[in-house]
N, C-alpha and C. Protein backbone atom coordinates (compact mmCIF):
# COMPACT_ATOMS: atom_id res chain seq x y z
N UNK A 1 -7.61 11.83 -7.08
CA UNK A 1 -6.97 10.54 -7.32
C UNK A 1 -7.70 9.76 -8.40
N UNK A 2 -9.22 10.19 -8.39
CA UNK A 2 -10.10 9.22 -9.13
C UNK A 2 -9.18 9.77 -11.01
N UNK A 3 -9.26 10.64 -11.17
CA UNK A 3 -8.94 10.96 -12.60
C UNK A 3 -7.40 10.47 -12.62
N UNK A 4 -6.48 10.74 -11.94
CA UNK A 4 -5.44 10.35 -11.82
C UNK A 4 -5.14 8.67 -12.68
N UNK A 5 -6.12 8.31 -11.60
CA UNK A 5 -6.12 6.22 -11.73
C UNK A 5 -6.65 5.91 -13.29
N UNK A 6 -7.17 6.79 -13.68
CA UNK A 6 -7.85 6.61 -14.53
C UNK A 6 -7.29 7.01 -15.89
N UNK A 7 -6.35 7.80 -15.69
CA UNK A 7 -5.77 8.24 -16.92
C UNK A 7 -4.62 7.43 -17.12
N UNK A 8 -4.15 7.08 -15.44
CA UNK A 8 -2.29 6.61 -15.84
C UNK A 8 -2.09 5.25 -15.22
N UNK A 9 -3.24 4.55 -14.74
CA UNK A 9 -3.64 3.06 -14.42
C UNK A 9 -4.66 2.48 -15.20
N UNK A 10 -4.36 0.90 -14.95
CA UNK A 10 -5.44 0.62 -15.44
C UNK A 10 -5.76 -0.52 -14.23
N UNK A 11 -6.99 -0.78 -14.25
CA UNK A 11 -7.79 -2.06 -13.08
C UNK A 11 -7.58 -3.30 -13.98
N UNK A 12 -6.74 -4.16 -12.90
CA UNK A 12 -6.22 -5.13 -13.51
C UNK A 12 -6.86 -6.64 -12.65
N UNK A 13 -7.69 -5.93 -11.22
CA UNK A 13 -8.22 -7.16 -10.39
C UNK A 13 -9.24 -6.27 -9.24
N UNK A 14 -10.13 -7.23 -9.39
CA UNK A 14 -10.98 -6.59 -7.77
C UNK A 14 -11.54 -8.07 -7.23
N UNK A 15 -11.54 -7.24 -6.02
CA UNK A 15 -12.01 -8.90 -4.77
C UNK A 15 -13.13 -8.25 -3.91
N UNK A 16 -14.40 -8.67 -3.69
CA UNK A 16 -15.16 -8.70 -2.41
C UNK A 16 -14.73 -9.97 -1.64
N UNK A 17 -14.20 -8.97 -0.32
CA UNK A 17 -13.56 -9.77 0.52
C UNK A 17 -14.92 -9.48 2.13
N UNK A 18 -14.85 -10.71 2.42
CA UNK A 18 -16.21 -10.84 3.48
C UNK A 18 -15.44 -11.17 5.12
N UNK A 19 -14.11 -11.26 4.85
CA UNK A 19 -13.38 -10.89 6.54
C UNK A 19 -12.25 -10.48 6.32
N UNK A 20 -11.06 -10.34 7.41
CA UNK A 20 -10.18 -10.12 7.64
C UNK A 20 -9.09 -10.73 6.97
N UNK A 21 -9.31 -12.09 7.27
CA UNK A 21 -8.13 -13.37 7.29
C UNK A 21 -8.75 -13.44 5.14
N UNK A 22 -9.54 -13.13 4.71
CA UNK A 22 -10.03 -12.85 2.88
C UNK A 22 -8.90 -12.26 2.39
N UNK A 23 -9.29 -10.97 3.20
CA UNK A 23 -7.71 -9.90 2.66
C UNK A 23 -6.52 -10.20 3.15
N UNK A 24 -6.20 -10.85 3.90
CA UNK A 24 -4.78 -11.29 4.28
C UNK A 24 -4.45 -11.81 2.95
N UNK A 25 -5.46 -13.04 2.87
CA UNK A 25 -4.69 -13.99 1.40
C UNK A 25 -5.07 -13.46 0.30
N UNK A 26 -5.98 -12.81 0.29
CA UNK A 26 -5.87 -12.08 -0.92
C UNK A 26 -4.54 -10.86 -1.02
N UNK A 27 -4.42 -10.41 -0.31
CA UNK A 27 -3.29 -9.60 -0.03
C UNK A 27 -1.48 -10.34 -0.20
N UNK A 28 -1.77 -11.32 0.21
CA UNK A 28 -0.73 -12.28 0.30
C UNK A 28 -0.57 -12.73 -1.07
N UNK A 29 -1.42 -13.12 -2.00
CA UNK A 29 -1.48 -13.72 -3.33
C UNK A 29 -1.03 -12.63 -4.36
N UNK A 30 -1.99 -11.28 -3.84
CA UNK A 30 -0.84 -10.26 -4.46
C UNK A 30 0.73 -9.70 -4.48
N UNK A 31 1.59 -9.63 -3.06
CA UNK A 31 2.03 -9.48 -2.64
C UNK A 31 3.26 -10.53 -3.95
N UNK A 32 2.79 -11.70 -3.92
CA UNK A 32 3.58 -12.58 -4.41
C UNK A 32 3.72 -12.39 -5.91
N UNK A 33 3.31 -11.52 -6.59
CA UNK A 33 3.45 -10.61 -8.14
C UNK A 33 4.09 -9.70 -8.23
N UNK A 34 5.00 -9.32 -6.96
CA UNK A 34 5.47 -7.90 -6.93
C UNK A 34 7.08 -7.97 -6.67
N UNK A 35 7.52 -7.24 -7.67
CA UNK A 35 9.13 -7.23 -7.56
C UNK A 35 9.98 -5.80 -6.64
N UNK A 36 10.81 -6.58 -6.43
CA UNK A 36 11.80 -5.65 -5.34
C UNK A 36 11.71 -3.89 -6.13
N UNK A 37 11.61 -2.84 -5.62
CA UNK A 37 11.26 -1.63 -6.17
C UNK A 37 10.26 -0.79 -6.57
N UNK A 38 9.18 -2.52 -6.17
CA UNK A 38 7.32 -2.02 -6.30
C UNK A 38 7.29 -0.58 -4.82
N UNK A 39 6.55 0.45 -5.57
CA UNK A 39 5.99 1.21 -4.70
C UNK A 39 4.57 0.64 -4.86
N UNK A 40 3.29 0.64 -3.91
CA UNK A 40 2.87 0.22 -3.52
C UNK A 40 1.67 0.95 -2.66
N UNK A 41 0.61 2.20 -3.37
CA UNK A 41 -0.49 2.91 -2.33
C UNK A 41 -1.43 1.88 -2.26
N UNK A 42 -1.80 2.45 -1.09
CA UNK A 42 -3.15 1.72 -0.32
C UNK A 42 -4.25 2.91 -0.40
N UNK A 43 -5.35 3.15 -0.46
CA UNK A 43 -6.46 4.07 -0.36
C UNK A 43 -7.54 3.55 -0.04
N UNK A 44 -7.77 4.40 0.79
CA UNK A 44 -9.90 4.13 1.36
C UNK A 44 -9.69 4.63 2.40
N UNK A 45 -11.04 4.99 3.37
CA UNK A 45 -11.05 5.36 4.31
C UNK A 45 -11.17 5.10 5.57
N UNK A 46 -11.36 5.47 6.57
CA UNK A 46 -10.79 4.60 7.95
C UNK A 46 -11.69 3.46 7.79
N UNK A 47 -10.98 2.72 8.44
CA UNK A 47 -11.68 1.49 8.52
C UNK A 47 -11.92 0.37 7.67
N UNK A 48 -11.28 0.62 6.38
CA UNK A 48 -11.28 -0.22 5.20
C UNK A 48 -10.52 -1.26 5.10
N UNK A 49 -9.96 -1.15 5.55
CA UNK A 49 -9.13 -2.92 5.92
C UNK A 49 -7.53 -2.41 5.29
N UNK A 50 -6.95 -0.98 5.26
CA UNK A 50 -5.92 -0.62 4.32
C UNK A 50 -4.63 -1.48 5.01
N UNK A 51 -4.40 -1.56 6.70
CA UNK A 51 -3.30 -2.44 7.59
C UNK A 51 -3.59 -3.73 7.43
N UNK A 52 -4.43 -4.23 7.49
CA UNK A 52 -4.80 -5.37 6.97
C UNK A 52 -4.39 -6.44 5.86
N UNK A 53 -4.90 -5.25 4.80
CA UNK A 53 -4.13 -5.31 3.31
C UNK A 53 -2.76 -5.58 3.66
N UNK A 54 -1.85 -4.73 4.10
CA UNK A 54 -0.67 -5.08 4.15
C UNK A 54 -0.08 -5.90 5.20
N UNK A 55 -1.12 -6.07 6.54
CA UNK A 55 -0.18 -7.26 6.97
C UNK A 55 -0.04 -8.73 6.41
N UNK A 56 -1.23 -8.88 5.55
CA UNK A 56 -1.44 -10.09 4.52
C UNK A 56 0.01 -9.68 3.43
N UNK A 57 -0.13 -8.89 3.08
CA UNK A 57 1.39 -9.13 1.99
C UNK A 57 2.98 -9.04 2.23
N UNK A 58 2.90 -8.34 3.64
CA UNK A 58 4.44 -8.66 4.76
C UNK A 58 4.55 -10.34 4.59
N UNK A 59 3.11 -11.03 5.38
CA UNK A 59 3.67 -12.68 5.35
C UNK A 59 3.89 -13.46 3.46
N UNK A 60 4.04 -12.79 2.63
CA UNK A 60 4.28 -13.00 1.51
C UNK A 60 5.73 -12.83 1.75
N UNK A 61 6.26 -12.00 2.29
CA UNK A 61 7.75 -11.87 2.47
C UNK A 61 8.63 -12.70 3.33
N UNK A 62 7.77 -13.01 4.06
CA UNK A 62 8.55 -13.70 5.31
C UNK A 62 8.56 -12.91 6.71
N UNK A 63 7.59 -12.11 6.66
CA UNK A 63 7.41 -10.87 7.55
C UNK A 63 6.11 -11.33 8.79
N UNK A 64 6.57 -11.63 9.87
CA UNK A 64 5.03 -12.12 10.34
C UNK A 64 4.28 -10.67 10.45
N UNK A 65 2.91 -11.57 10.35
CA UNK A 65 1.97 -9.90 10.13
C UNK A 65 1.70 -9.21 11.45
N UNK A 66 1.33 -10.31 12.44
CA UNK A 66 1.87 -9.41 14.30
C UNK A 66 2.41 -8.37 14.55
N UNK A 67 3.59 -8.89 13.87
CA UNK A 67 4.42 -7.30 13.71
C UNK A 67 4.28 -6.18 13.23
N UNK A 68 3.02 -6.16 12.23
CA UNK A 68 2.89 -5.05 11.29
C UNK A 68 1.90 -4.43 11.64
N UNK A 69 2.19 -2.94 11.97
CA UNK A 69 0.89 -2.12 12.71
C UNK A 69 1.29 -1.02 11.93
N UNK A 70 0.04 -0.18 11.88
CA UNK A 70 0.03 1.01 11.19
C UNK A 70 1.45 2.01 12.04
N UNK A 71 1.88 2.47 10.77
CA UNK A 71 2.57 3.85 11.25
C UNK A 71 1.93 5.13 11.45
N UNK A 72 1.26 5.04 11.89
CA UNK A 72 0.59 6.68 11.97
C UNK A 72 1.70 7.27 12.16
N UNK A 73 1.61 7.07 13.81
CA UNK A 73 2.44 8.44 14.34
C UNK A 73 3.83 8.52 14.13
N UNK A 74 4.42 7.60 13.48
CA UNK A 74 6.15 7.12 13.08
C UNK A 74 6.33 7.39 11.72
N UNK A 75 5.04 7.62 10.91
CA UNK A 75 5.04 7.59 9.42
C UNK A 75 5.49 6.27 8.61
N UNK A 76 6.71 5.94 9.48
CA UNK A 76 7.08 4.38 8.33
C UNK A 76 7.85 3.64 9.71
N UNK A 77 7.88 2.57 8.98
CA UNK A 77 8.33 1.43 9.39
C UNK A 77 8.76 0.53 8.64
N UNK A 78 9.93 -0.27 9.40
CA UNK A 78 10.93 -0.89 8.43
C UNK A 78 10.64 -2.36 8.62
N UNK A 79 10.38 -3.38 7.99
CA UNK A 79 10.32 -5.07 8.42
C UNK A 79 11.29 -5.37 7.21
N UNK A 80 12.28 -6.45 7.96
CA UNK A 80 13.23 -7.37 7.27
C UNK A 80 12.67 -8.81 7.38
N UNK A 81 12.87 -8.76 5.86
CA UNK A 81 11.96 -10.64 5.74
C UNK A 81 12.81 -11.12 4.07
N UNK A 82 12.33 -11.49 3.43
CA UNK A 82 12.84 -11.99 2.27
C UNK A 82 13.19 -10.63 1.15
N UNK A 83 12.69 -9.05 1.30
CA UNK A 83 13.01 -8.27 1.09
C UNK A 83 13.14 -7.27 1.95
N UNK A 84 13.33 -6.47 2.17
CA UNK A 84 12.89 -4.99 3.36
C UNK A 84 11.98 -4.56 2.77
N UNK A 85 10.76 -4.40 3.55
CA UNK A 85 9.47 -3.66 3.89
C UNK A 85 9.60 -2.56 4.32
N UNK A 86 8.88 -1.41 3.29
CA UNK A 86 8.60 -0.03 4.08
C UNK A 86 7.32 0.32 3.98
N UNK A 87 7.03 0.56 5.13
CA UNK A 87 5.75 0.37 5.26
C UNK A 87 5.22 2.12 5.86
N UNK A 88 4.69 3.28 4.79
CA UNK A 88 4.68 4.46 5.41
C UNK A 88 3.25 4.88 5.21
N UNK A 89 2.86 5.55 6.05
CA UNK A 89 1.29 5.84 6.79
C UNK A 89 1.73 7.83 6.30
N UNK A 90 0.57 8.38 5.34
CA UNK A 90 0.46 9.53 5.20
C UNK A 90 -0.82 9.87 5.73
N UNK A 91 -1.23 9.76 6.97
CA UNK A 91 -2.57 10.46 7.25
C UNK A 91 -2.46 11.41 7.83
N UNK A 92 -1.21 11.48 8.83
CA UNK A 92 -1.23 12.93 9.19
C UNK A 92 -0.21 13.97 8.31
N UNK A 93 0.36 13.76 7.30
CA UNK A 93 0.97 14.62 6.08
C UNK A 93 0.09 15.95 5.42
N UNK A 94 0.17 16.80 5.58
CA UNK A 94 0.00 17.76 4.98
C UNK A 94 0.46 18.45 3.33
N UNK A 95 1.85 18.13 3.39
CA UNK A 95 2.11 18.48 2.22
C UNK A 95 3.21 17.74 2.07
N UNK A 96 4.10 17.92 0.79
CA UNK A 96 5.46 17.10 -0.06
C UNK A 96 6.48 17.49 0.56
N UNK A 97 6.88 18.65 1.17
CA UNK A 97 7.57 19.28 2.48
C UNK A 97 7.96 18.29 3.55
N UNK A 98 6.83 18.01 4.29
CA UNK A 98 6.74 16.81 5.39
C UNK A 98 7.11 15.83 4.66
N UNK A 99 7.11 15.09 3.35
CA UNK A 99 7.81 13.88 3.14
C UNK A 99 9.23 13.75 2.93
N UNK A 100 9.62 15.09 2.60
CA UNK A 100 11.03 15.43 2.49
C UNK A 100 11.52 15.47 3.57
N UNK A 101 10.88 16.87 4.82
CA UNK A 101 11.86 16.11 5.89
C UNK A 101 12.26 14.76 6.62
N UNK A 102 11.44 13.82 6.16
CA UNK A 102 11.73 12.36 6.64
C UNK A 102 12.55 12.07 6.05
N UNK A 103 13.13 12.31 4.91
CA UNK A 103 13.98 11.67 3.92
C UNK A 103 13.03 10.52 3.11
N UNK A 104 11.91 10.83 2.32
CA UNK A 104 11.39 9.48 1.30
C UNK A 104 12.06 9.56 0.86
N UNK A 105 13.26 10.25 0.05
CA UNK A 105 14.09 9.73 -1.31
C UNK A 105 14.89 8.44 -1.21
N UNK A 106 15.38 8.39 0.24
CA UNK A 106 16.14 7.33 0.82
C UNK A 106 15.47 5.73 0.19
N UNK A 107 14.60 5.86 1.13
CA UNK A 107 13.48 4.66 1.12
C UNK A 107 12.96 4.54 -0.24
N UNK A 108 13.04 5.50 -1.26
CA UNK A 108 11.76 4.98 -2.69
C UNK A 108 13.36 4.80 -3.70
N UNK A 109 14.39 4.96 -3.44
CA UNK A 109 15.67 4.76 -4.17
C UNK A 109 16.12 3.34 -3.49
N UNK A 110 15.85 3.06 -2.83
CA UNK A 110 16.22 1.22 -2.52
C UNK A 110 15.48 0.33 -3.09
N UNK A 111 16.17 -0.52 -4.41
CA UNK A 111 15.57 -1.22 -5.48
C UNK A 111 15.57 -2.25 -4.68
N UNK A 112 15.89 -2.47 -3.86
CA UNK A 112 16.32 -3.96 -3.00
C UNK A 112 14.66 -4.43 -2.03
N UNK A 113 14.03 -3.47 -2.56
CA UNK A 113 12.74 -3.33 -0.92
C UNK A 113 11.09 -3.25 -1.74
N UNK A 114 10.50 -3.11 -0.98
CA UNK A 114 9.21 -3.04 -1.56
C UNK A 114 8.39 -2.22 -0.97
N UNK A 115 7.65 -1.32 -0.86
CA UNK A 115 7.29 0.33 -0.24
C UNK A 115 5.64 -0.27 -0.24
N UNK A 116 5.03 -0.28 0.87
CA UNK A 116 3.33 0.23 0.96
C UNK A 116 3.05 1.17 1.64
N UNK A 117 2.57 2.24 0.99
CA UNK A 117 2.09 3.45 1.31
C UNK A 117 0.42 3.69 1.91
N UNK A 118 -0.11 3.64 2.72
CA UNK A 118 -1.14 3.85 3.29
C UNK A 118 -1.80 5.55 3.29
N UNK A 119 -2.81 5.87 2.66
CA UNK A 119 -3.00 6.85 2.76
C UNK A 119 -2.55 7.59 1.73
N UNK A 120 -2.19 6.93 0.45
CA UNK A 120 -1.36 7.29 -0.73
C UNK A 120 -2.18 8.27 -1.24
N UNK A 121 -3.69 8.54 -1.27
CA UNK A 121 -3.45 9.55 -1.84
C UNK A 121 -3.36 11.46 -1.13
N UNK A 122 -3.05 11.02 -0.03
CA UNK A 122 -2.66 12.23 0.59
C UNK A 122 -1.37 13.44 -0.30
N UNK A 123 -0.47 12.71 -0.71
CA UNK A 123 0.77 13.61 -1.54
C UNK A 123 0.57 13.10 -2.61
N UNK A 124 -0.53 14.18 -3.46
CA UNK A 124 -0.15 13.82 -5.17
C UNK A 124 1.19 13.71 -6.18
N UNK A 125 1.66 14.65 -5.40
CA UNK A 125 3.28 14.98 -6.29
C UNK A 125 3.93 13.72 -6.71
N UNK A 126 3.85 12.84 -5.84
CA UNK A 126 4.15 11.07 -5.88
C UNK A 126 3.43 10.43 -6.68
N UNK A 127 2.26 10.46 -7.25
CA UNK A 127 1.47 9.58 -7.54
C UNK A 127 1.90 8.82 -8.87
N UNK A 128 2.94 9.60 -9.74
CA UNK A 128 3.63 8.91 -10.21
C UNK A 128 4.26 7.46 -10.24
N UNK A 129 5.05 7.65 -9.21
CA UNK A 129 6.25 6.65 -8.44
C UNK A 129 5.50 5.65 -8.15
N UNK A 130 4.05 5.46 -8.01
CA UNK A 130 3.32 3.83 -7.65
C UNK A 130 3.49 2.55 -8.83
N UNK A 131 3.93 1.88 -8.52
CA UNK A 131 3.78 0.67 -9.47
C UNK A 131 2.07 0.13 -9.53
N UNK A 132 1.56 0.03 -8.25
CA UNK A 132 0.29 -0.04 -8.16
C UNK A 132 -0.26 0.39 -6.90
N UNK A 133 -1.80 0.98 -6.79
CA UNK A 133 -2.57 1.30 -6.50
C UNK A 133 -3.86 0.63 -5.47
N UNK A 134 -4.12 0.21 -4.64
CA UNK A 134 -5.22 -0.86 -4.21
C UNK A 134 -6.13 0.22 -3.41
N UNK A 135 -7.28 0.14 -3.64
CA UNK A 135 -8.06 0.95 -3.38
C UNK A 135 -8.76 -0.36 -2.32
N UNK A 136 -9.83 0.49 -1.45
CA UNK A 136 -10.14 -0.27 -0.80
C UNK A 136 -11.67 0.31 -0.29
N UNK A 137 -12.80 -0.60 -0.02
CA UNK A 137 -13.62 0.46 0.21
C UNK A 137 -15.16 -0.72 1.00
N UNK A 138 -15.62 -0.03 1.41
CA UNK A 138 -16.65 -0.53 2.61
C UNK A 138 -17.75 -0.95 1.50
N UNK A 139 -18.23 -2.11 1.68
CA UNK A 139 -19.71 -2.63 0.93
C UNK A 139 -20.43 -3.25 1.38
N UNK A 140 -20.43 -3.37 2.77
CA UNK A 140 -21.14 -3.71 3.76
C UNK A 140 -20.49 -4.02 5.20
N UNK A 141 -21.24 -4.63 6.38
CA UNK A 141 -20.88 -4.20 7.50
C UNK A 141 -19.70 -5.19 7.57
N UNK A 142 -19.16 -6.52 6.88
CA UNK A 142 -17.89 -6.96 7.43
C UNK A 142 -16.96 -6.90 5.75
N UNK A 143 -17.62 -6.58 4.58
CA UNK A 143 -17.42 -6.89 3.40
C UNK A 143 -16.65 -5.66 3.10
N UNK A 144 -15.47 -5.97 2.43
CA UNK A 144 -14.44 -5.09 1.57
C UNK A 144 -14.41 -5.31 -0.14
N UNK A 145 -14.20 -4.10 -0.45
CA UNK A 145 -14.14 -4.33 -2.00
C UNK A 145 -12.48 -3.66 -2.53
N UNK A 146 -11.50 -4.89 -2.88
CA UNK A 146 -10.43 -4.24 -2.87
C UNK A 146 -10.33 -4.09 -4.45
N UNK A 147 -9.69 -3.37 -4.68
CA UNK A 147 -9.68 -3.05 -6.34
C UNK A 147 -8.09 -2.89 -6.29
N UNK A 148 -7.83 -3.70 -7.51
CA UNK A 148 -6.15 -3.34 -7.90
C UNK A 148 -5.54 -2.49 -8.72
N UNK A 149 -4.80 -1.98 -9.56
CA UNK A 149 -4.64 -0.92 -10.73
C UNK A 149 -3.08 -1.14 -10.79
N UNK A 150 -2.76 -0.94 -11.60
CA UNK A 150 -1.25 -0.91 -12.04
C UNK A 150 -0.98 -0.08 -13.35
N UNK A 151 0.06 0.72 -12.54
CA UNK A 151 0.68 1.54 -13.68
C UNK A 151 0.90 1.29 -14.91
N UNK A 152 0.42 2.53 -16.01
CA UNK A 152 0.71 2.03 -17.56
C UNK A 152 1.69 1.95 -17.83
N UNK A 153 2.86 2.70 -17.33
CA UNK A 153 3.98 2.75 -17.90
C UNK A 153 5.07 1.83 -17.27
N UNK A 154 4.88 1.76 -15.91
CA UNK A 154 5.80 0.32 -15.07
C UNK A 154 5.60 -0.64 -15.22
């Protein structure tokens, strides 16, 4: 992913965030730059604040964030708020196979919605299709370092 970001993104924002309720609004402030058709990965590893991240940018929608829990085991999830939220969890994905039988084409062809992908870089074949990228990553015991990136060509 690292060469990936690097060739076909560029870092356009980073935040050390020191709690929870940091990345909500920081998450939320992003959230509010993003147009209907944004795809949308999340990356880092357990524990990095990646649900977090996105329940802060659901309440950008009109989505309370309560509602928003990881999809692991469902893969996605749908919230209706000021756009439709899809909200899909690749940690247990193996390959581009498994995203097909869910039907992603459905969900990444609705210009009307806004897609956060958790675990984005599990299926490279996609890595295309991101408008942007938020990496996320541990820098101490309550401190997050979120980094933003956005596609060169979107």
């Amino acid at each position: 992913m690292e060469t990936f970001l690097n060739k076909n993104f560029r870092k356009i924002d980073y935040y050390i965030s020191k709690s929870v309720k940091e990345t909500n609004e920081y998450a939320y402030n992003f959230a509010t730059t993003l147009k209907q058709g944004n795809i949308v990965g999340v990356i880092g590893e357990l524990g990095t604040g990646k649900t977090h991240f996105i329940k802060g940018a659901a309440k950008a929608f009109g989505i309370e964030k309560n509602l928003v829990i990881s999809p692991t085991f469902n893969l996605i999830k749908e919230y209706n708020g000021k756009v439709i939220l899809y909200h899909f969890d690749f940690y247990r994905l193996k390959n581009i196979k498994e995203l097909y039988d869910i039907g992603f084409r459905h969900y990444f062809e609705n210009e009307k919605s806004v897609i956060f992908i958790e675990w984005a870089d599990k299926i490279k074949e996609i890595y295309g299709n991101y408008s942007h990228i938020i990496k996320m990553e541990n820098v101490g015991k309550q401190k997050r370092k979120i980094t933003v990136y956005a596609n060169k060509i979107k």
